[in-house]
PDB file of N, CA and C in Angstrom:
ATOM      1  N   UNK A   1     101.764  24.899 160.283  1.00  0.00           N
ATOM      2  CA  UNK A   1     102.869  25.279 159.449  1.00  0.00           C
ATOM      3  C   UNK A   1     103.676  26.340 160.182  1.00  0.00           C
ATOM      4  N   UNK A   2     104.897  26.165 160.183  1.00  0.00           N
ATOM      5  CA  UNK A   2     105.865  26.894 160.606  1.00  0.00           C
ATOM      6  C   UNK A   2     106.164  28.038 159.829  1.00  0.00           C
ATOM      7  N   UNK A   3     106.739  29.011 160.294  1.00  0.00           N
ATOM      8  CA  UNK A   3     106.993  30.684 160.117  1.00  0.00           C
ATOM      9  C   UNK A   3     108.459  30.296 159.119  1.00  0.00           C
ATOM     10  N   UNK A   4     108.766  30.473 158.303  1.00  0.00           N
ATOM     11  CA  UNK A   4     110.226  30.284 157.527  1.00  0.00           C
ATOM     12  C   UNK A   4     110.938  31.652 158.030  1.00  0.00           C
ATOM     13  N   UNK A   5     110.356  32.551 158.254  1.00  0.00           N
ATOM     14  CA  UNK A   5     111.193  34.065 157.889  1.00  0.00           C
ATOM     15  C   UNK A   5     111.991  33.668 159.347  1.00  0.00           C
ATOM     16  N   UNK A   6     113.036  34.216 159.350  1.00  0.00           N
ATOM     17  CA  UNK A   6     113.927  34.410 160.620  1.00  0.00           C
ATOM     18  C   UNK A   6     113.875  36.420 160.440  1.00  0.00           C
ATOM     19  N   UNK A   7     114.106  36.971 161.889  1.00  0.00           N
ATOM     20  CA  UNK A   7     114.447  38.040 162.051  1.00  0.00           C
ATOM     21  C   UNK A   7     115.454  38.307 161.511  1.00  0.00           C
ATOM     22  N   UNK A   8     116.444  37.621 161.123  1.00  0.00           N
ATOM     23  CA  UNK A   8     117.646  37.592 160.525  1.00  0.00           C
ATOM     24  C   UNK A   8     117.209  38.222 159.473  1.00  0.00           C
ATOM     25  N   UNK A   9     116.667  37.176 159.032  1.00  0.00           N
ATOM     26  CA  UNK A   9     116.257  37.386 157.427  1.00  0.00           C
ATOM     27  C   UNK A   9     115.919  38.800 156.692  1.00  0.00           C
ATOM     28  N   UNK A  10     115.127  39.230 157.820  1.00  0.00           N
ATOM     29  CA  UNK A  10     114.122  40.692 157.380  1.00  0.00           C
ATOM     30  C   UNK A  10     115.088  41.961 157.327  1.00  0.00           C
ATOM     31  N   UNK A  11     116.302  41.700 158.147  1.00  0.00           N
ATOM     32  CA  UNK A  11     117.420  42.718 159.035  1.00  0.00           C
ATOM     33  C   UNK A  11     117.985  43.690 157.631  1.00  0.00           C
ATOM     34  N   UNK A  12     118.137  42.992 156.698  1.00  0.00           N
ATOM     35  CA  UNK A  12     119.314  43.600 155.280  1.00  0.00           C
ATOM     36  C   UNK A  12     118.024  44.657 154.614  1.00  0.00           C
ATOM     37  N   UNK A  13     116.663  44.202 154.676  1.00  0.00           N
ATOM     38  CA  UNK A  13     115.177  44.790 153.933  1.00  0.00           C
ATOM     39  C   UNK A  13     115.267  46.200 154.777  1.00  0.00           C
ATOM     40  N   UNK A  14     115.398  46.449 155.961  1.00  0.00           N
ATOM     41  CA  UNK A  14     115.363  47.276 157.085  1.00  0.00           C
ATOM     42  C   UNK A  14     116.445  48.106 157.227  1.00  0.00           C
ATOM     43  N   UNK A  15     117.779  47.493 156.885  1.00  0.00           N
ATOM     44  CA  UNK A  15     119.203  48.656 156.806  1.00  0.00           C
ATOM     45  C   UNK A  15     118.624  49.003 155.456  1.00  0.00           C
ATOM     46  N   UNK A  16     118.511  48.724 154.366  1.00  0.00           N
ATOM     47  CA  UNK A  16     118.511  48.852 153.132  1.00  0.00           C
ATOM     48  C   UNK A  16     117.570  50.105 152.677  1.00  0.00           C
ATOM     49  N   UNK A  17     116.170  50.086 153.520  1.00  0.00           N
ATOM     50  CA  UNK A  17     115.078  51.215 153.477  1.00  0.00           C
ATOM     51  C   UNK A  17     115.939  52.184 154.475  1.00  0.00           C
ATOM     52  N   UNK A  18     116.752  52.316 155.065  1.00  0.00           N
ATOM     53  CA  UNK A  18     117.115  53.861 155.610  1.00  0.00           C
ATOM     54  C   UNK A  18     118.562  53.936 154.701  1.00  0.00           C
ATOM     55  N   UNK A  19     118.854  53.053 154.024  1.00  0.00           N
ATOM     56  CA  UNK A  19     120.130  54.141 153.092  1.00  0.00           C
ATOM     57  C   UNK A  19     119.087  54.801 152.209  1.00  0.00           C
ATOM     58  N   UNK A  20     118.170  54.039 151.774  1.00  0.00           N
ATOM     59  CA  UNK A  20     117.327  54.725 150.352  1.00  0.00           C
ATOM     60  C   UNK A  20     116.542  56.514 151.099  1.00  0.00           C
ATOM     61  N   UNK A  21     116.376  55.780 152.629  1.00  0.00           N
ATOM     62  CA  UNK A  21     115.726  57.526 153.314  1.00  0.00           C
ATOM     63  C   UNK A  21     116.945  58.208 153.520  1.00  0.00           C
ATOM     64  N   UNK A  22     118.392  57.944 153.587  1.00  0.00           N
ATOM     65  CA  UNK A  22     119.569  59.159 153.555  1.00  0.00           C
ATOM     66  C   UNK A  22     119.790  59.583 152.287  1.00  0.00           C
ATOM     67  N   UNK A  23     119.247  58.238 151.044  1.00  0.00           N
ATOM     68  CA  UNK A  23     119.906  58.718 149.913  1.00  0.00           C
ATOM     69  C   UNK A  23     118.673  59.552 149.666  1.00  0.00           C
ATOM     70  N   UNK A  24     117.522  59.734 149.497  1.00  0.00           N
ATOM     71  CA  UNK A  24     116.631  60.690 149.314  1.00  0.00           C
ATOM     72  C   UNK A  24     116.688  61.784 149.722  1.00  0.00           C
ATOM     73  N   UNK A  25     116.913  61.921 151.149  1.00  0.00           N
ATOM     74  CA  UNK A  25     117.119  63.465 151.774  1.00  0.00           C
ATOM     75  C   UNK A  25     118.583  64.105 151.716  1.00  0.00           C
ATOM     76  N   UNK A  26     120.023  63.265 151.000  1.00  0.00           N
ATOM     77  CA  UNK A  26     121.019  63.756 150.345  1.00  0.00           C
ATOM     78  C   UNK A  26     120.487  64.323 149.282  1.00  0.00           C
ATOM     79  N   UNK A  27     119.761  63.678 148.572  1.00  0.00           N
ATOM     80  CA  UNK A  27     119.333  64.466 146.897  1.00  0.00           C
ATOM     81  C   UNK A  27     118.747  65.216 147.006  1.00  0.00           C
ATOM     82  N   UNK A  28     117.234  65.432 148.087  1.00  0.00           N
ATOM     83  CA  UNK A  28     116.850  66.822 148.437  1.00  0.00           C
ATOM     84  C   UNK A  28     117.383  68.330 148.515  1.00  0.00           C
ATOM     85  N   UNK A  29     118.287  67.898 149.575  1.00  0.00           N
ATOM     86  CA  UNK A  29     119.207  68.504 150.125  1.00  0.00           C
ATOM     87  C   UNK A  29     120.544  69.030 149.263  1.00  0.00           C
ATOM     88  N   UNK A  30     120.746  68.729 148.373  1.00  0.00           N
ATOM     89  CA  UNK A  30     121.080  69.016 146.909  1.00  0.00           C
ATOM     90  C   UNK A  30     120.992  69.813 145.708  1.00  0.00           C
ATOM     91  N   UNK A  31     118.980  68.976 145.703  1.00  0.00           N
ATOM     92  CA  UNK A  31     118.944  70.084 144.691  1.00  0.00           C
ATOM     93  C   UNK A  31     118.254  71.609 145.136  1.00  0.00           C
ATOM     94  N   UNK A  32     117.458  71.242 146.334  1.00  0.00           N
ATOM     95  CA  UNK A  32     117.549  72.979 147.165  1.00  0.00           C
ATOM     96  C   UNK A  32     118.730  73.590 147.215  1.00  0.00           C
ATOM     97  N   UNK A  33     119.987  73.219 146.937  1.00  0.00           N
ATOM     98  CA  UNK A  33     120.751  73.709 146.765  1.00  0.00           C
ATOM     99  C   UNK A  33     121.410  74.632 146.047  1.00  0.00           C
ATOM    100  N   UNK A  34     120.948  73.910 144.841  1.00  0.00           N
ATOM    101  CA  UNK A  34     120.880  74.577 143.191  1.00  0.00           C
ATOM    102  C   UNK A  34     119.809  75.333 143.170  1.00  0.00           C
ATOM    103  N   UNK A  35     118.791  76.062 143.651  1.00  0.00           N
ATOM    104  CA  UNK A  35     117.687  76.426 143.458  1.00  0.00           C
ATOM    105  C   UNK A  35     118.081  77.605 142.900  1.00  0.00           C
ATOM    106  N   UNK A  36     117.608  78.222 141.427  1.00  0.00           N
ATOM    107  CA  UNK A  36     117.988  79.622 140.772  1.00  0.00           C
ATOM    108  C   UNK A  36     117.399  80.415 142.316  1.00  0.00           C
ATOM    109  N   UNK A  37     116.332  80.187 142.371  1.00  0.00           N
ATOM    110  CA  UNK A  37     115.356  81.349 143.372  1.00  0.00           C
ATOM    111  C   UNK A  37     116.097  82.104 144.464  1.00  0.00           C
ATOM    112  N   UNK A  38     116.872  80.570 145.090  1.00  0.00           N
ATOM    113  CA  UNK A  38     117.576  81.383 146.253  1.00  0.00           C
ATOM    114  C   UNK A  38     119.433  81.555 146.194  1.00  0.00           C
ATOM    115  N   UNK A  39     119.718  81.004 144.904  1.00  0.00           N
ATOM    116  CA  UNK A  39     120.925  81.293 144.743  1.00  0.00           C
ATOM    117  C   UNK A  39     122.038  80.540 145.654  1.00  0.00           C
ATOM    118  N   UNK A  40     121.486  79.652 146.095  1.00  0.00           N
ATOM    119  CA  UNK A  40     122.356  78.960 147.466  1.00  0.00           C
ATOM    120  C   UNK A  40     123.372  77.802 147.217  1.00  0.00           C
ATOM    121  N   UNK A  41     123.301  77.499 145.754  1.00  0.00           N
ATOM    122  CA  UNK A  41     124.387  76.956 145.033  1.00  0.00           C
ATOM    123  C   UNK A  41     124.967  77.589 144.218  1.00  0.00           C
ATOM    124  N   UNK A  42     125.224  78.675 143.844  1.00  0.00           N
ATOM    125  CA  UNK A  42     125.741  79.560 143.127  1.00  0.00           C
ATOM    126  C   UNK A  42     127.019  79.830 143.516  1.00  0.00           C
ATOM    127  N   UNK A  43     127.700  79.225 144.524  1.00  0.00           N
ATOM    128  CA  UNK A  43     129.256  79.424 144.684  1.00  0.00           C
ATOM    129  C   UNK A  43     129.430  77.892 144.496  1.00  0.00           C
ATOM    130  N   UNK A  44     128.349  76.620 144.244  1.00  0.00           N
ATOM    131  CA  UNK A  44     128.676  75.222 144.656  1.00  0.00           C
ATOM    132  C   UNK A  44     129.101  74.899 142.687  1.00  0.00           C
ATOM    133  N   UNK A  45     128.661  75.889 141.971  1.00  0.00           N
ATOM    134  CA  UNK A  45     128.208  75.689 140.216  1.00  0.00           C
ATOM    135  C   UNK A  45     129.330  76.720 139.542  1.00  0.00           C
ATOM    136  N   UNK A  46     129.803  77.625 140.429  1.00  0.00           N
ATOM    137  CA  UNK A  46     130.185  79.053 139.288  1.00  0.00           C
ATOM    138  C   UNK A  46     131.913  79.189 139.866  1.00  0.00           C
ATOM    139  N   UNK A  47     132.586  79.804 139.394  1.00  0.00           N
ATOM    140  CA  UNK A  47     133.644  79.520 139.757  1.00  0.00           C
ATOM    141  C   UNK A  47     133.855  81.294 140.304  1.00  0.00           C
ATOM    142  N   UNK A  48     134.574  81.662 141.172  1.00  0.00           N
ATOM    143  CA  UNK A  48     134.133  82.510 142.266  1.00  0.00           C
ATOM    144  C   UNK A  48     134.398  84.038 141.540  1.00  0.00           C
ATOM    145  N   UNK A  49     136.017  83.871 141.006  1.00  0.00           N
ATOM    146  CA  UNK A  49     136.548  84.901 141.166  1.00  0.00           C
ATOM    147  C   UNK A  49     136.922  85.564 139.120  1.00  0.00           C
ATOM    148  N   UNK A  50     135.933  84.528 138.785  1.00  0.00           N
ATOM    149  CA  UNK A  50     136.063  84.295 137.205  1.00  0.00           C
ATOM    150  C   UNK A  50     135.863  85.553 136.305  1.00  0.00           C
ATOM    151  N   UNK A  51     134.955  86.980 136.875  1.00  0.00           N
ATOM    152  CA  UNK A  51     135.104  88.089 136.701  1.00  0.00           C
ATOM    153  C   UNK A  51     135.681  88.985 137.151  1.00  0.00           C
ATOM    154  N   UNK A  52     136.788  89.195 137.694  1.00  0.00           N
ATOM    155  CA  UNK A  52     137.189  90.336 138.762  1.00  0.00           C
ATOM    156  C   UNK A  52     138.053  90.994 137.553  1.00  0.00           C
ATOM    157  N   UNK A  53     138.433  90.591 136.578  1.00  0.00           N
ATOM    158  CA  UNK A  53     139.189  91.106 135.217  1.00  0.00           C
ATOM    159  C   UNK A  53     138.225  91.966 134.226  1.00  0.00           C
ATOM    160  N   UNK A  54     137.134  92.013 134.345  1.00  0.00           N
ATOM    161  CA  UNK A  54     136.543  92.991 133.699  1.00  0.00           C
ATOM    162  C   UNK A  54     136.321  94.216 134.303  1.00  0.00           C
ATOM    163  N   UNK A  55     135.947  95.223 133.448  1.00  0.00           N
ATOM    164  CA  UNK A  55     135.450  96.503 134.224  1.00  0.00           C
ATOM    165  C   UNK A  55     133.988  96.522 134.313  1.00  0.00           C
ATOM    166  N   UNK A  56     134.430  97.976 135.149  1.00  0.00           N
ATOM    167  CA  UNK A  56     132.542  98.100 135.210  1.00  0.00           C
ATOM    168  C   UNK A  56     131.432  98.057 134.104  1.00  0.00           C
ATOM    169  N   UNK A  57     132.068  98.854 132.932  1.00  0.00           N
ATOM    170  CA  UNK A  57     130.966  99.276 132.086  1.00  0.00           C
ATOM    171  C   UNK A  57     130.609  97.120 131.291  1.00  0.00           C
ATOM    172  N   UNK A  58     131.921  96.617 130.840  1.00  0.00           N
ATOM    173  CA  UNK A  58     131.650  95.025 130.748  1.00  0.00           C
ATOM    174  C   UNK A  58     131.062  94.261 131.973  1.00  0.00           C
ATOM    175  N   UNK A  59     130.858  94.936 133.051  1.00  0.00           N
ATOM    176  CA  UNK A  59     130.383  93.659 133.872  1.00  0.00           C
ATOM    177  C   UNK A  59     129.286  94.017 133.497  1.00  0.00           C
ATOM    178  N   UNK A  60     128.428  95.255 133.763  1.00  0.00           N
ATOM    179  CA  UNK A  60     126.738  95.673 133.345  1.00  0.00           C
ATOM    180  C   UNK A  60     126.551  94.861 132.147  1.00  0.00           C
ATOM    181  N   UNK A  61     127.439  95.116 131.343  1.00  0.00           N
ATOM    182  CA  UNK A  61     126.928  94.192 129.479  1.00  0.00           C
ATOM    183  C   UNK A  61     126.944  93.509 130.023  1.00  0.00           C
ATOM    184  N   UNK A  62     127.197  92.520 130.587  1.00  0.00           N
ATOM    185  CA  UNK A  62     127.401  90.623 130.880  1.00  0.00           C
ATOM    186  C   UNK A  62     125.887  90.493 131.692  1.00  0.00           C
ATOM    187  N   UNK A  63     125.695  91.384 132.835  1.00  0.00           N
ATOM    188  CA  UNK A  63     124.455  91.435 133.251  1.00  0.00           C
ATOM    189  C   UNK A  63     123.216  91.441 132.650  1.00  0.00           C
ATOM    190  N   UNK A  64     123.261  92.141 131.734  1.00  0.00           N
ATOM    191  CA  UNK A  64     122.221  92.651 131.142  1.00  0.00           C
ATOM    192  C   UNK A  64     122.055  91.332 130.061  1.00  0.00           C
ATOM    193  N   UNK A  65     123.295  90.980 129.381  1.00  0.00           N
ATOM    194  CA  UNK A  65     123.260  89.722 128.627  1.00  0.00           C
ATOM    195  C   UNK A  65     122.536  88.590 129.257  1.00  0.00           C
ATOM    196  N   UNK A  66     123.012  88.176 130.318  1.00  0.00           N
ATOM    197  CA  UNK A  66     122.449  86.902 131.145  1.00  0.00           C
ATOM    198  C   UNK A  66     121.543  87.522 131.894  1.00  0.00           C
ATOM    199  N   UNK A  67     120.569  88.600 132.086  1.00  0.00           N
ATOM    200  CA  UNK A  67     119.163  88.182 132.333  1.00  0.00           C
ATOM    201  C   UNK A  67     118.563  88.175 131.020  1.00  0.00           C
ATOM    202  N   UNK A  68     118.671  89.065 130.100  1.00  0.00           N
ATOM    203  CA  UNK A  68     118.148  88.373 128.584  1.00  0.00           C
ATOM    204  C   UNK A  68     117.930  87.067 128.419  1.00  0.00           C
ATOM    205  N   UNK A  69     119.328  86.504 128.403  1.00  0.00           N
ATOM    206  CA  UNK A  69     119.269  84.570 128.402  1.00  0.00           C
ATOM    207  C   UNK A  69     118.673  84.027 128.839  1.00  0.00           C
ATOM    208  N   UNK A  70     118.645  84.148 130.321  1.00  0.00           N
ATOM    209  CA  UNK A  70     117.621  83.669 131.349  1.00  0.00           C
ATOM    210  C   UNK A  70     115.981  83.625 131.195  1.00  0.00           C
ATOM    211  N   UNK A  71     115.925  85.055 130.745  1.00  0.00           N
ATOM    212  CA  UNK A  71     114.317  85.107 130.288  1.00  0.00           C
ATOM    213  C   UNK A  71     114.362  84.413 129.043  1.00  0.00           C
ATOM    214  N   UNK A  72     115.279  84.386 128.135  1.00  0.00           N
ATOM    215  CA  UNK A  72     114.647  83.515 126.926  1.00  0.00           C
ATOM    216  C   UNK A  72     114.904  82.009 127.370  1.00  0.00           C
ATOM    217  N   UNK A  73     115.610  81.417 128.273  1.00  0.00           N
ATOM    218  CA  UNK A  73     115.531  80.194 128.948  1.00  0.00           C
ATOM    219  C   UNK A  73     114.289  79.807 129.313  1.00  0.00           C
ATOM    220  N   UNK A  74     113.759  80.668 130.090  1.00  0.00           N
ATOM    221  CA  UNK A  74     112.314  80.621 130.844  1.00  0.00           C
ATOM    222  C   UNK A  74     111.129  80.644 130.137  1.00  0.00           C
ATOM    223  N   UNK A  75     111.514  81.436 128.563  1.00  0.00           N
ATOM    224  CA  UNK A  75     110.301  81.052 127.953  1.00  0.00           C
ATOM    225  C   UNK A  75     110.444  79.855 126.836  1.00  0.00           C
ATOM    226  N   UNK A  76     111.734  79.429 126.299  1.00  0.00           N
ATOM    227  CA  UNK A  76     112.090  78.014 126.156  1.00  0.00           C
ATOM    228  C   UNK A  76     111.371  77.010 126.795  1.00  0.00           C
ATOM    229  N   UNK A  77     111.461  77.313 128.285  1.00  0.00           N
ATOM    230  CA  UNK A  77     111.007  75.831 129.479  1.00  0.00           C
ATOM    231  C   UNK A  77     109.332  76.052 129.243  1.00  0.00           C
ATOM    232  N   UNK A  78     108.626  77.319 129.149  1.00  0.00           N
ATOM    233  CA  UNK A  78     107.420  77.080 129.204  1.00  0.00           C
ATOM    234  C   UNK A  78     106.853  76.789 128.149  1.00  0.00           C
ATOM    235  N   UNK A  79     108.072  76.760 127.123  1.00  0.00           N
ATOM    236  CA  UNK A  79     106.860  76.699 125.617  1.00  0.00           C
ATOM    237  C   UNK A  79     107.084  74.852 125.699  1.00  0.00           C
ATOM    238  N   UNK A  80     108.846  74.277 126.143  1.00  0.00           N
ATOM    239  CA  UNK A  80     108.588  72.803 126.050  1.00  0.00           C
ATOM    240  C   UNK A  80     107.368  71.894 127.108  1.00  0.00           C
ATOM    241  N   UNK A  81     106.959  73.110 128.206  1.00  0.00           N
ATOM    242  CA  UNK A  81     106.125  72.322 129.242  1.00  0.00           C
ATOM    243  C   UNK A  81     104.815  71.763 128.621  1.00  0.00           C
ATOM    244  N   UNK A  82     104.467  72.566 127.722  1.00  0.00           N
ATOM    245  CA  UNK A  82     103.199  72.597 126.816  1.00  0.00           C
ATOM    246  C   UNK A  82     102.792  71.411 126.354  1.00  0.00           C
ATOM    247  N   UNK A  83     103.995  70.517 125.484  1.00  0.00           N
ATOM    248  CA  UNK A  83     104.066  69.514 125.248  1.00  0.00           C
ATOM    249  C   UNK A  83     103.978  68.489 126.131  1.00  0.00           C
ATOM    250  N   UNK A  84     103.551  67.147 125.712  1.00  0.00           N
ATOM    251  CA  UNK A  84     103.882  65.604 126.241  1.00  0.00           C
ATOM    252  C   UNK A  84     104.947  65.547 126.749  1.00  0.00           C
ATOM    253  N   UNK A  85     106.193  65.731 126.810  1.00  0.00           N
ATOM    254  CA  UNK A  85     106.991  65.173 127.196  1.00  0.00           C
ATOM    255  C   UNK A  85     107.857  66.286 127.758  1.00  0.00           C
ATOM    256  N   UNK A  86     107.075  67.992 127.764  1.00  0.00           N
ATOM    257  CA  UNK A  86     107.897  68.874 127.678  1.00  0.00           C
ATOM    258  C   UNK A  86     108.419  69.289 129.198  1.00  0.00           C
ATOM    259  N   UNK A  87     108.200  68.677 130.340  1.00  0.00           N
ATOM    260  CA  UNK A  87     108.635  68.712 131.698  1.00  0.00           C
ATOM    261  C   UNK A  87     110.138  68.119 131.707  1.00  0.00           C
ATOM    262  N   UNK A  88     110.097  67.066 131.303  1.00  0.00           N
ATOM    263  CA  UNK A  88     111.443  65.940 130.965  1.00  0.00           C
ATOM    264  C   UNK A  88     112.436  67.147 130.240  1.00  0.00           C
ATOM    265  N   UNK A  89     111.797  67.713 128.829  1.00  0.00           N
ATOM    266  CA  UNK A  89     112.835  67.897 128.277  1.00  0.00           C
ATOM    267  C   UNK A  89     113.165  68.922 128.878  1.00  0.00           C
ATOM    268  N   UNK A  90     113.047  70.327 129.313  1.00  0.00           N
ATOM    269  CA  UNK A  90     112.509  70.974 130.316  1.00  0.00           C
ATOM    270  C   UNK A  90     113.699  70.994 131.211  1.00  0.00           C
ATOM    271  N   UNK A  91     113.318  70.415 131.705  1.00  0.00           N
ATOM    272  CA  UNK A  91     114.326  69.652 133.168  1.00  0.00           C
ATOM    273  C   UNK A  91     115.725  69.366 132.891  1.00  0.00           C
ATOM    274  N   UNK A  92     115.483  68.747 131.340  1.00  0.00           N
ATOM    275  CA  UNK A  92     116.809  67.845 131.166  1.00  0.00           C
ATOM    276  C   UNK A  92     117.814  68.720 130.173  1.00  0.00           C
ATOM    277  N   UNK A  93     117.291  69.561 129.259  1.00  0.00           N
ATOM    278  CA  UNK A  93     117.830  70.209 128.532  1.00  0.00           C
ATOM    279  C   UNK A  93     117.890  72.261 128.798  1.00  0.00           C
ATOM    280  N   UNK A  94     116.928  72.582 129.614  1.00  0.00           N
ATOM    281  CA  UNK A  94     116.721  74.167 129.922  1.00  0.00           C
ATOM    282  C   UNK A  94     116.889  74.212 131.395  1.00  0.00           C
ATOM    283  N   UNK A  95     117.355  73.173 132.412  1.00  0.00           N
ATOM    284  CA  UNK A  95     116.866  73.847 133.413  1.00  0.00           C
ATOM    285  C   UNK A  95     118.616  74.043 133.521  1.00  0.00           C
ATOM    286  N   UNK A  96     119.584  72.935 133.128  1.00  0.00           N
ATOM    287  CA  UNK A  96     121.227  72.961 134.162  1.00  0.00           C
ATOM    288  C   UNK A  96     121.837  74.225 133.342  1.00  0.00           C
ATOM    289  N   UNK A  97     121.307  74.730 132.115  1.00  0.00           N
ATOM    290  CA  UNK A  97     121.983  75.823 131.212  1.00  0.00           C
ATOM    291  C   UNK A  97     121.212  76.959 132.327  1.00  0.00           C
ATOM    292  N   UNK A  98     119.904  77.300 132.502  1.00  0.00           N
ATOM    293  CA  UNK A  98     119.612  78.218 133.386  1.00  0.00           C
ATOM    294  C   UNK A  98     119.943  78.447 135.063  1.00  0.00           C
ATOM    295  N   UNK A  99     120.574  77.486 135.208  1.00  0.00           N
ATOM    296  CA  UNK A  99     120.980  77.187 136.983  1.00  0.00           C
ATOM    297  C   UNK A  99     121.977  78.029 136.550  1.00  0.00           C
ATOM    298  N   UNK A 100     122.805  77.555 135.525  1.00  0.00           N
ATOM    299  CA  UNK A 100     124.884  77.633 135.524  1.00  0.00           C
ATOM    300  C   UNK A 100     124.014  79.631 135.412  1.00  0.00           C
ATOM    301  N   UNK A 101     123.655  79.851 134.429  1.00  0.00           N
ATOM    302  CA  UNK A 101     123.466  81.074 134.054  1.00  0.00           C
ATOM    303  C   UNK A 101     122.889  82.153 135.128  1.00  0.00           C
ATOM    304  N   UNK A 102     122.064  81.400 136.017  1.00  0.00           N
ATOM    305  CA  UNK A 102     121.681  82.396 136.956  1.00  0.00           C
ATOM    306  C   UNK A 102     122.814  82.682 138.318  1.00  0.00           C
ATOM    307  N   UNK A 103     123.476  81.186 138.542  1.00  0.00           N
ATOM    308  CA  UNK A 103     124.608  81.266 139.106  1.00  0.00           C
ATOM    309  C   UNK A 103     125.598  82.091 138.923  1.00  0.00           C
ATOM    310  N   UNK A 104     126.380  82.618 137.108  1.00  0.00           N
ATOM    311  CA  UNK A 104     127.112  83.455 136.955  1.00  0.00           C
ATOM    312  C   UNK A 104     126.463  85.185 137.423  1.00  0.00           C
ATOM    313  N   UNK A 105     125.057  85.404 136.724  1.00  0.00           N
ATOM    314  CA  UNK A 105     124.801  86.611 137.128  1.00  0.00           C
ATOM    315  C   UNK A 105     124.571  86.786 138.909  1.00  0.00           C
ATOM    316  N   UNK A 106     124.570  85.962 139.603  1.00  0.00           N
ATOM    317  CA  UNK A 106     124.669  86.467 141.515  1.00  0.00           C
ATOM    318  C   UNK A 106     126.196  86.422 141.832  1.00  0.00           C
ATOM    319  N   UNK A 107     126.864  85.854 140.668  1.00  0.00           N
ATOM    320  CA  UNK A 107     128.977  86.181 141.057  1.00  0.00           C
ATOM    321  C   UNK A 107     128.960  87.449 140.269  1.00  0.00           C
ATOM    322  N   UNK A 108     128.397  87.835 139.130  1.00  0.00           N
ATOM    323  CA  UNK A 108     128.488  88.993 138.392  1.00  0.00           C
ATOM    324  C   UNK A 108     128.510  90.329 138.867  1.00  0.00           C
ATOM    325  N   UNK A 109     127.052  89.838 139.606  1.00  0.00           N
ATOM    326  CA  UNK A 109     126.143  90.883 140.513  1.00  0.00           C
ATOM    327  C   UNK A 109     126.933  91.175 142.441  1.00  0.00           C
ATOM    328  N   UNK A 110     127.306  90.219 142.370  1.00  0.00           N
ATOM    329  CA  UNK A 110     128.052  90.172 143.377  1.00  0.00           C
ATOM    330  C   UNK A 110     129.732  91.045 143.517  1.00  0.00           C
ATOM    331  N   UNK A 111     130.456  90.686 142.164  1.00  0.00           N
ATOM    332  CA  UNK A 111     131.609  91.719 142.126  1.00  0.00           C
ATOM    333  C   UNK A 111     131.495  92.562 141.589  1.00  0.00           C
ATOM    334  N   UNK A 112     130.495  92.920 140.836  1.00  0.00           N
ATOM    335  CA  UNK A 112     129.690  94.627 140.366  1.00  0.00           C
ATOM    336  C   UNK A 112     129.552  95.302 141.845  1.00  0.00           C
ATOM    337  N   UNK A 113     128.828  94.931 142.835  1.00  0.00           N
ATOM    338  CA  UNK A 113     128.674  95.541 143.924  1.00  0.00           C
ATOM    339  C   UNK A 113     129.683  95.486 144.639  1.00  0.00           C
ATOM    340  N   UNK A 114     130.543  94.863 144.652  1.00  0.00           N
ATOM    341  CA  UNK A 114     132.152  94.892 145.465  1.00  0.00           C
ATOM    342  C   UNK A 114     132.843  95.733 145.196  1.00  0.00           C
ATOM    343  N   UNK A 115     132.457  96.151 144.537  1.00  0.00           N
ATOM    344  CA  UNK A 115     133.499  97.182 143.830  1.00  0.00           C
ATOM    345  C   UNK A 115     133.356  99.095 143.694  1.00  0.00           C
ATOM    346  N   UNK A 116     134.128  99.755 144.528  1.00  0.00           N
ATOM    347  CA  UNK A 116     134.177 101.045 144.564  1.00  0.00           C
ATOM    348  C   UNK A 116     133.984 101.996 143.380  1.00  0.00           C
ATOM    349  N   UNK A 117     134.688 101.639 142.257  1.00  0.00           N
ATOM    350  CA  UNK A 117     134.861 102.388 141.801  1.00  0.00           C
ATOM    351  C   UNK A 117     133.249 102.155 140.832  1.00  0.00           C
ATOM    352  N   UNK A 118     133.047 101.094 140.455  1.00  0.00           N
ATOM    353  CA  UNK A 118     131.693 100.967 140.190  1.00  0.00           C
ATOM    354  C   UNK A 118     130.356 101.726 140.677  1.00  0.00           C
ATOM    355  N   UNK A 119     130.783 101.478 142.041  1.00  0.00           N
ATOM    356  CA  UNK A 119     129.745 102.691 142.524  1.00  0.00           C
ATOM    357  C   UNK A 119     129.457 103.609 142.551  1.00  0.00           C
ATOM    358  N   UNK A 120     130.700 104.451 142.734  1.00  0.00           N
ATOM    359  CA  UNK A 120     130.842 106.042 142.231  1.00  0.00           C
ATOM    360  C   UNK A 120     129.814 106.047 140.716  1.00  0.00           C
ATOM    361  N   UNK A 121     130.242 105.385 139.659  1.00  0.00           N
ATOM    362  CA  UNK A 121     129.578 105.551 138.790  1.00  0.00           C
ATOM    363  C   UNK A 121     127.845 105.843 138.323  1.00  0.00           C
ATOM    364  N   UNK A 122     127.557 104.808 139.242  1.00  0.00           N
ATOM    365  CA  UNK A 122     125.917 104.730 139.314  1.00  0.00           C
ATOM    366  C   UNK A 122     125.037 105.969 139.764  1.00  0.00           C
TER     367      UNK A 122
END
């Protein structure tokens, strides 16, 4: 019995497994991006210059507001992890509200420290 497959044949199976290995290490490469931890999407999520209109004593409130949030985000995600299904929801419902949020406080934190006259204050 003869071989049916042609090399031909196999060629589209073979391009097809290295888009799926670019499209994997694009999405990697992505969501390390977004990572709260290292903040390295936080200019890719937040819009840059969206506080420079407040003052000092309102930028600290806003700070102080969004790590509050954040920690009650964080204990949101661990109380849904608990559950069956609570990774999913987790993921799907606490994690993009805590990215955007940790993103604003490193622009927050970022033109709090840009700023002179702020410093004098401290």
């Amino acid at each position: 019995m003869r071989n049916l497959r042609s090399p031909a044949a196999t060629a589209p199976l073979a391009r097809g497994s290295g888009v799926s290995i670019v499209a994997s290490a694009l999405i990697a490469a992505l969501c390390g991006a977004c990572n709260p931890e290292t903040y390295a999407g936080a200019r890719a999520i937040s819009v840059q210059n969206q506080y420079d209109h407040l003052g000092c004593d309102a930028l600290a409130a806003n700070i102080k507001a969004s790590e509050t949030r954040i920690a009650e985000l964080k204990g949101l995600m661990a109380k849904a992890e608990r559950g069956g299904a609570g990774s999913a929801i987790s993921n799907s419902v606490y994690w993009p509200q805590m990215a955007q949020d940790q993103a604003n406080l490193r622009i927050m934190r970022e033109t709090l420290e840009g700023r002179q006259e702020c410093a004098a204050r401290r």
